[in-house]
PDB file of N, CA and C in Angstrom:
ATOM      1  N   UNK A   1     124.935 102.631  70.379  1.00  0.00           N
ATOM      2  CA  UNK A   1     123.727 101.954  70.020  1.00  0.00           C
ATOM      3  C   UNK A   1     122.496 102.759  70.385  1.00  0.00           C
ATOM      4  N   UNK A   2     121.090 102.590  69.586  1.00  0.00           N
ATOM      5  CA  UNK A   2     120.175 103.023  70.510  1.00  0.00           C
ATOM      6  C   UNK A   2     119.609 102.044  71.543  1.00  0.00           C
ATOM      7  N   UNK A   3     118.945 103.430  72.254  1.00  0.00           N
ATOM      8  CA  UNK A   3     118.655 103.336  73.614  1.00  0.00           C
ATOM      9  C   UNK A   3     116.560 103.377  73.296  1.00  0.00           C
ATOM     10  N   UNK A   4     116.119 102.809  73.895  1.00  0.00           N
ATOM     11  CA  UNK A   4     114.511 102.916  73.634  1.00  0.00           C
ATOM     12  C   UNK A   4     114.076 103.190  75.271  1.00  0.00           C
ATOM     13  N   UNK A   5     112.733 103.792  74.951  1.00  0.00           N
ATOM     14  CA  UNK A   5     112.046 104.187  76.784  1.00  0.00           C
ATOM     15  C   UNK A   5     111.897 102.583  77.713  1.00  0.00           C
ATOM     16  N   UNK A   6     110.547 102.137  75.960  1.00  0.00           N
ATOM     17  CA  UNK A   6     110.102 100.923  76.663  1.00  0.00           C
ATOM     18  C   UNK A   6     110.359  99.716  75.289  1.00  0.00           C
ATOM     19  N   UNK A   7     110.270  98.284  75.634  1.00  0.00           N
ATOM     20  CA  UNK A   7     110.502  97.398  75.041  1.00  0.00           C
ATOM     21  C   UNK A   7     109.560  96.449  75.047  1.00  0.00           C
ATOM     22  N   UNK A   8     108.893  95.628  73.864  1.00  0.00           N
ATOM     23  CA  UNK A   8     108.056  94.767  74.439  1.00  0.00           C
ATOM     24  C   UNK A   8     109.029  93.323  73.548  1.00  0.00           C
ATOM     25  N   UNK A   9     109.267  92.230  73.977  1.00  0.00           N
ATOM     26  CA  UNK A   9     110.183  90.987  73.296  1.00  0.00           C
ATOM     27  C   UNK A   9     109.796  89.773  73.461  1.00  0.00           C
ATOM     28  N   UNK A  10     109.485  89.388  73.158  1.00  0.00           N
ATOM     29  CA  UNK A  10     108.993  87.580  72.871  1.00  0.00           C
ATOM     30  C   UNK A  10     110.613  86.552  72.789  1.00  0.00           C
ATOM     31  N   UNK A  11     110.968  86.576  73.809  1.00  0.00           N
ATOM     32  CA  UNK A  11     112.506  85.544  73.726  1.00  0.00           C
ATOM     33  C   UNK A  11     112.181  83.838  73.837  1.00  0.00           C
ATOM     34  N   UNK A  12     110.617  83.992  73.858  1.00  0.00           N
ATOM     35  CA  UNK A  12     110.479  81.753  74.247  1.00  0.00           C
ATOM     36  C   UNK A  12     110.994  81.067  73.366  1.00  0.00           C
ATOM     37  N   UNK A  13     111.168  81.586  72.393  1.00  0.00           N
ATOM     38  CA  UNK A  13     111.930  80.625  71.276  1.00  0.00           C
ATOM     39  C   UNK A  13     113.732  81.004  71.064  1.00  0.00           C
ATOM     40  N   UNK A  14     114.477  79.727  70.883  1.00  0.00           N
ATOM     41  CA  UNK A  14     115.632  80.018  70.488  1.00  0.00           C
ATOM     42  C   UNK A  14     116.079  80.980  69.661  1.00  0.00           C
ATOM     43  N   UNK A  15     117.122  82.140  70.216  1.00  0.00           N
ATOM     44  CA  UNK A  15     117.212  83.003  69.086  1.00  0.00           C
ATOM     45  C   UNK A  15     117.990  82.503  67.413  1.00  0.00           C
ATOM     46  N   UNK A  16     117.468  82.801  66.379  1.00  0.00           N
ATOM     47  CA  UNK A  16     118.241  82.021  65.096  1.00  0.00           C
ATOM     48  C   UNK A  16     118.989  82.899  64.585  1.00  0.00           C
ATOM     49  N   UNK A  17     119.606  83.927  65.203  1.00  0.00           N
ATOM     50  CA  UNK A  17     121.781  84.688  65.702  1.00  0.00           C
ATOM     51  C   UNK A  17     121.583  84.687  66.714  1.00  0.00           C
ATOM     52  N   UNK A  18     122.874  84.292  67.579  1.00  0.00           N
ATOM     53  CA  UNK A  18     123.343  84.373  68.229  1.00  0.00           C
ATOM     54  C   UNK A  18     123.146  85.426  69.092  1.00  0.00           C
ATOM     55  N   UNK A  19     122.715  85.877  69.849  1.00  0.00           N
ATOM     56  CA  UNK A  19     122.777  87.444  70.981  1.00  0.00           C
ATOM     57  C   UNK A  19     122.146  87.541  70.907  1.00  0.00           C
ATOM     58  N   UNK A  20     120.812  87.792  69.954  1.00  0.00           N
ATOM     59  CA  UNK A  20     119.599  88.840  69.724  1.00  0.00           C
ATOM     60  C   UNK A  20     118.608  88.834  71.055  1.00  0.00           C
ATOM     61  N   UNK A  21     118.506  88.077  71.496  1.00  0.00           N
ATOM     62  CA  UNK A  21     118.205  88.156  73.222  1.00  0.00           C
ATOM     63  C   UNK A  21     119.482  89.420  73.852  1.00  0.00           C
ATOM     64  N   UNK A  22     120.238  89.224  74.132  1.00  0.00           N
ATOM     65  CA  UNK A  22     120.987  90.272  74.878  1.00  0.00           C
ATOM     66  C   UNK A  22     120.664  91.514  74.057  1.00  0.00           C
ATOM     67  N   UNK A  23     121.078  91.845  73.088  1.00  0.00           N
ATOM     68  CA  UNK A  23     120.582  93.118  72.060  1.00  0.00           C
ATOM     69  C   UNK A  23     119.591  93.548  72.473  1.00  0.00           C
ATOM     70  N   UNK A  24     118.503  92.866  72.454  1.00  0.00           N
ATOM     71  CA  UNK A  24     117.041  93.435  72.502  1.00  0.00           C
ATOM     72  C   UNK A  24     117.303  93.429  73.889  1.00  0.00           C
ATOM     73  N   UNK A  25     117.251  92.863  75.283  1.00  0.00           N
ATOM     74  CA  UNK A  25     117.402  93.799  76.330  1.00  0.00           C
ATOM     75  C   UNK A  25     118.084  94.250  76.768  1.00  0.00           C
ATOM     76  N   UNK A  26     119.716  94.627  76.135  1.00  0.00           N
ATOM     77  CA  UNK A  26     120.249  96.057  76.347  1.00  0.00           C
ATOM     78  C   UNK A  26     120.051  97.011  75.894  1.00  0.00           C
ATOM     79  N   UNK A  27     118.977  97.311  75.222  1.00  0.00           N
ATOM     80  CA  UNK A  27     118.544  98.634  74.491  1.00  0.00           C
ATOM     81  C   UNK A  27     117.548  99.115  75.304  1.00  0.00           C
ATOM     82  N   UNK A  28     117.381  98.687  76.220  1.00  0.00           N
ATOM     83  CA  UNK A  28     116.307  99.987  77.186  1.00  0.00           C
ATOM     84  C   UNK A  28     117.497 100.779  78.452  1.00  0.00           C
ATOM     85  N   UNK A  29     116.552 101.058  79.046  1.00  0.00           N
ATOM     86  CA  UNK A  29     117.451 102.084  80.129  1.00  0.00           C
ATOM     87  C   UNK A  29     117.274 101.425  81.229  1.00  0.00           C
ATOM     88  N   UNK A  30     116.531 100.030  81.758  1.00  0.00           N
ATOM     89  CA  UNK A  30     116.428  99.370  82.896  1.00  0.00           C
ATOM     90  C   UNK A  30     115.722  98.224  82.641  1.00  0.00           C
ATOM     91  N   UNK A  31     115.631  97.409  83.753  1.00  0.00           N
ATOM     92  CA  UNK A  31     114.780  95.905  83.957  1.00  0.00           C
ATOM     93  C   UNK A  31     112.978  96.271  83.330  1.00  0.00           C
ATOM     94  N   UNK A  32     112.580  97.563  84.342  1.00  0.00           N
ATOM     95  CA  UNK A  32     111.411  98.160  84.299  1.00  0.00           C
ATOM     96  C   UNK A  32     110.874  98.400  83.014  1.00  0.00           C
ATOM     97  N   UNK A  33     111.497  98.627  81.761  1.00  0.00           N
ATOM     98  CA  UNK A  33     111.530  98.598  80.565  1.00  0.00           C
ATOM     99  C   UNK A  33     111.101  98.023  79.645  1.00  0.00           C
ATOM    100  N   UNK A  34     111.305  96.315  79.934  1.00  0.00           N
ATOM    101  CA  UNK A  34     111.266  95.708  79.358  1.00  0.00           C
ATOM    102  C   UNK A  34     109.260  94.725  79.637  1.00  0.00           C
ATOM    103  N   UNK A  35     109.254  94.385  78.721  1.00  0.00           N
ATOM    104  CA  UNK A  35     107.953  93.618  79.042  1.00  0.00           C
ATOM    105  C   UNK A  35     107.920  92.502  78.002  1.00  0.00           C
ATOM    106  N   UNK A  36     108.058  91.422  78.398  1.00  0.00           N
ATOM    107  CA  UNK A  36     108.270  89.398  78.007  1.00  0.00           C
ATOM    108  C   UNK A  36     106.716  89.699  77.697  1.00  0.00           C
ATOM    109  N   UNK A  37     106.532  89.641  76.112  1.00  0.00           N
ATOM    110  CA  UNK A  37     105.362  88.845  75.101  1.00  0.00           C
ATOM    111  C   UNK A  37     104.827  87.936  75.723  1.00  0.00           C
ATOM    112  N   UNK A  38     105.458  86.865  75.961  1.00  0.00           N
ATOM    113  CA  UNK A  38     105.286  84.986  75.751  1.00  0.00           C
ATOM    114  C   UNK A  38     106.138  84.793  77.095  1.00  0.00           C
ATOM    115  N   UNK A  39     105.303  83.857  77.895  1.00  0.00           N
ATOM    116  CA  UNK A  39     106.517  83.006  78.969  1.00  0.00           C
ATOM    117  C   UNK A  39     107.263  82.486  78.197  1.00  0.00           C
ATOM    118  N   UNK A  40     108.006  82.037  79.280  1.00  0.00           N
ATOM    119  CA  UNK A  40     109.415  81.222  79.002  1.00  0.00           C
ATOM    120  C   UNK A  40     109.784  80.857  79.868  1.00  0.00           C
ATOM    121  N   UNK A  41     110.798  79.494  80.039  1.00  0.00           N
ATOM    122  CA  UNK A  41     111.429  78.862  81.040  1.00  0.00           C
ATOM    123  C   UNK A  41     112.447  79.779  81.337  1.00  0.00           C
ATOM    124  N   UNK A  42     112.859  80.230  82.549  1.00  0.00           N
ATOM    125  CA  UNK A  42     114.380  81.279  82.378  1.00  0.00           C
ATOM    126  C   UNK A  42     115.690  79.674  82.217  1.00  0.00           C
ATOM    127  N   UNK A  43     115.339  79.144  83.109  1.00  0.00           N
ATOM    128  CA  UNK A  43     116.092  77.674  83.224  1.00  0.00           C
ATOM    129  C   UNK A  43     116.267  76.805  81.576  1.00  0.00           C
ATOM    130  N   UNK A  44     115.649  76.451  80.826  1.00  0.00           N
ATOM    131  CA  UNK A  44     115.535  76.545  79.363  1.00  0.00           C
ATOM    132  C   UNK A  44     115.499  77.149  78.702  1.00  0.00           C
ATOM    133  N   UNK A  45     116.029  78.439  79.151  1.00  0.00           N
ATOM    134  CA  UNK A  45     116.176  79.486  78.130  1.00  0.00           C
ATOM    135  C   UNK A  45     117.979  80.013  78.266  1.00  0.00           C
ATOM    136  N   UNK A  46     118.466  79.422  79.478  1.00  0.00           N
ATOM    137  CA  UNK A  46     119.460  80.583  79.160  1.00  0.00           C
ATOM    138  C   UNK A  46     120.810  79.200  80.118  1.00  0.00           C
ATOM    139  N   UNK A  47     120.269  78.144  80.129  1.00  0.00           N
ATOM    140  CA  UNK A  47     120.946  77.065  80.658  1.00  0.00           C
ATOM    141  C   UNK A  47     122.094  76.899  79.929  1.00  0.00           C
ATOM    142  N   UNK A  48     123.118  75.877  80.683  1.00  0.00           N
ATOM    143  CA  UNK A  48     124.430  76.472  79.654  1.00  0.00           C
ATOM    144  C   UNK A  48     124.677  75.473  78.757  1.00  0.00           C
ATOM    145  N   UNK A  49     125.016  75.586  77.801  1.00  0.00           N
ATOM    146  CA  UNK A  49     125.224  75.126  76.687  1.00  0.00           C
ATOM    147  C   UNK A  49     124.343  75.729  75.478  1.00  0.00           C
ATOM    148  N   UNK A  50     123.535  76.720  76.203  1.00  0.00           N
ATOM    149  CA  UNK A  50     122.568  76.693  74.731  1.00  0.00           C
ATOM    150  C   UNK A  50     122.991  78.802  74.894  1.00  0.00           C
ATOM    151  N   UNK A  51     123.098  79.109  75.653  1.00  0.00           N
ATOM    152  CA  UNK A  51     123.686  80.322  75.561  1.00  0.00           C
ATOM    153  C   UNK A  51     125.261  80.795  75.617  1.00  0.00           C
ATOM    154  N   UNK A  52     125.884  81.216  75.338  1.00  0.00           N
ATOM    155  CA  UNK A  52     127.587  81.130  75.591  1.00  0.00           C
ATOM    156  C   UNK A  52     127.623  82.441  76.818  1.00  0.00           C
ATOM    157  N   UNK A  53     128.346  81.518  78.078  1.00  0.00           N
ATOM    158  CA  UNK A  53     128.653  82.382  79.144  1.00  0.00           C
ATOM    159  C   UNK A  53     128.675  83.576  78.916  1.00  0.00           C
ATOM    160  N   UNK A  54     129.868  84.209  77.965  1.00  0.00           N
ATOM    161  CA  UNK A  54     129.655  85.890  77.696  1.00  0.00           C
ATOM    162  C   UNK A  54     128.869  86.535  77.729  1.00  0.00           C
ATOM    163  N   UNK A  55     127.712  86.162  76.930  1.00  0.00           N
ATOM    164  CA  UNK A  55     126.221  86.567  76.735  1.00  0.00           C
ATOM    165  C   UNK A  55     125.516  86.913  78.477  1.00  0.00           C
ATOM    166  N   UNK A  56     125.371  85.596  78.659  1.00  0.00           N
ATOM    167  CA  UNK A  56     124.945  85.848  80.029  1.00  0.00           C
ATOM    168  C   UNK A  56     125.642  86.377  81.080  1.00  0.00           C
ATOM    169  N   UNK A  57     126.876  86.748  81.045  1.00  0.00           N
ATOM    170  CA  UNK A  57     127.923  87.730  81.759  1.00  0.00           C
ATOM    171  C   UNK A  57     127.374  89.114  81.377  1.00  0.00           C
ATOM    172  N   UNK A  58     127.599  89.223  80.360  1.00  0.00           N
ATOM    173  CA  UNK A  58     126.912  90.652  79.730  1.00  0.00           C
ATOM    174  C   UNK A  58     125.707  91.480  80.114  1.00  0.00           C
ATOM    175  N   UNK A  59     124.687  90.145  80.080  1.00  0.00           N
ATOM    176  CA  UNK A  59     123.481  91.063  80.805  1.00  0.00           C
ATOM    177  C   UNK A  59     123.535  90.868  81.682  1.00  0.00           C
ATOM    178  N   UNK A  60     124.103  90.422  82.790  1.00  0.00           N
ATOM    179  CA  UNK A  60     124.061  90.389  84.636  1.00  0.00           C
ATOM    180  C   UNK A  60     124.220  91.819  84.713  1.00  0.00           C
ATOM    181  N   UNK A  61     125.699  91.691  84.092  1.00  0.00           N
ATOM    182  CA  UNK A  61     126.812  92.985  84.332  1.00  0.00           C
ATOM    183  C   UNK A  61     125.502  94.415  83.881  1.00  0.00           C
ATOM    184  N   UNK A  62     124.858  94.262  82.825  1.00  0.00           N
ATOM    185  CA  UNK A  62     123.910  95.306  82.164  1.00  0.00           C
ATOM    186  C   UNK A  62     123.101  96.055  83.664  1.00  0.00           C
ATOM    187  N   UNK A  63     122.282  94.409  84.012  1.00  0.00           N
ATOM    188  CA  UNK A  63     121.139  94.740  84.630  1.00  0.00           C
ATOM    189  C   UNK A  63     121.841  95.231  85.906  1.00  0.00           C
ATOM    190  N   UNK A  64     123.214  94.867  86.604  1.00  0.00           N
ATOM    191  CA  UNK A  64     123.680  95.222  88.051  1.00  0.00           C
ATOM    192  C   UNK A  64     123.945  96.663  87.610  1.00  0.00           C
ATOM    193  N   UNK A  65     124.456  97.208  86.587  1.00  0.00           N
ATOM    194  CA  UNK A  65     125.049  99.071  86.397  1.00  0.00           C
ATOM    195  C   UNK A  65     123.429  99.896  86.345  1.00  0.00           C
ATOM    196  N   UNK A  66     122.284  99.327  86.233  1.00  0.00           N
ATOM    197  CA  UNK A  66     121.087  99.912  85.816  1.00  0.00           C
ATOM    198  C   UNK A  66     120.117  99.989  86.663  1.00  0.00           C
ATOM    199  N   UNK A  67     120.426  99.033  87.482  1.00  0.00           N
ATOM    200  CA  UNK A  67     119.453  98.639  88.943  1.00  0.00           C
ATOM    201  C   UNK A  67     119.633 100.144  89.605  1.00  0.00           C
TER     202      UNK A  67
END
């Protein structure tokens, strides 16, 4: 996949596919990378039922190999 320096992403709204939140912040090279548009609840955003565990397994796992 590519890889970008820096990222800027607006995630406050439900993504309409599936992942495109994880996508868009596994494509940088760290946390530092990234820069959130728009607040957002992290708690209403990624609470369970509205994200599928994997997803959020995925980027833990991302952000712990990058830290």
């Amino acid at each position: 996949g590519i890889i970008v320096d820096k990222a800027v992403l607006d995630i406050s709204r439900k993504d309409f596919i599936l992942g495109l939140t994880y996508v868009g912040t596994s494509r940088v090279r760290g946390p530092r990378d990234i820069i959130f548009k728009a607040t957002f609840n992290f708690y209403n955003r990624f609470k369970s039922g509205k994200v599928p565990g994997i997803v959020v397994s995925r980027y833990a796992n991302l952000v712990r190999r990058r830290l």
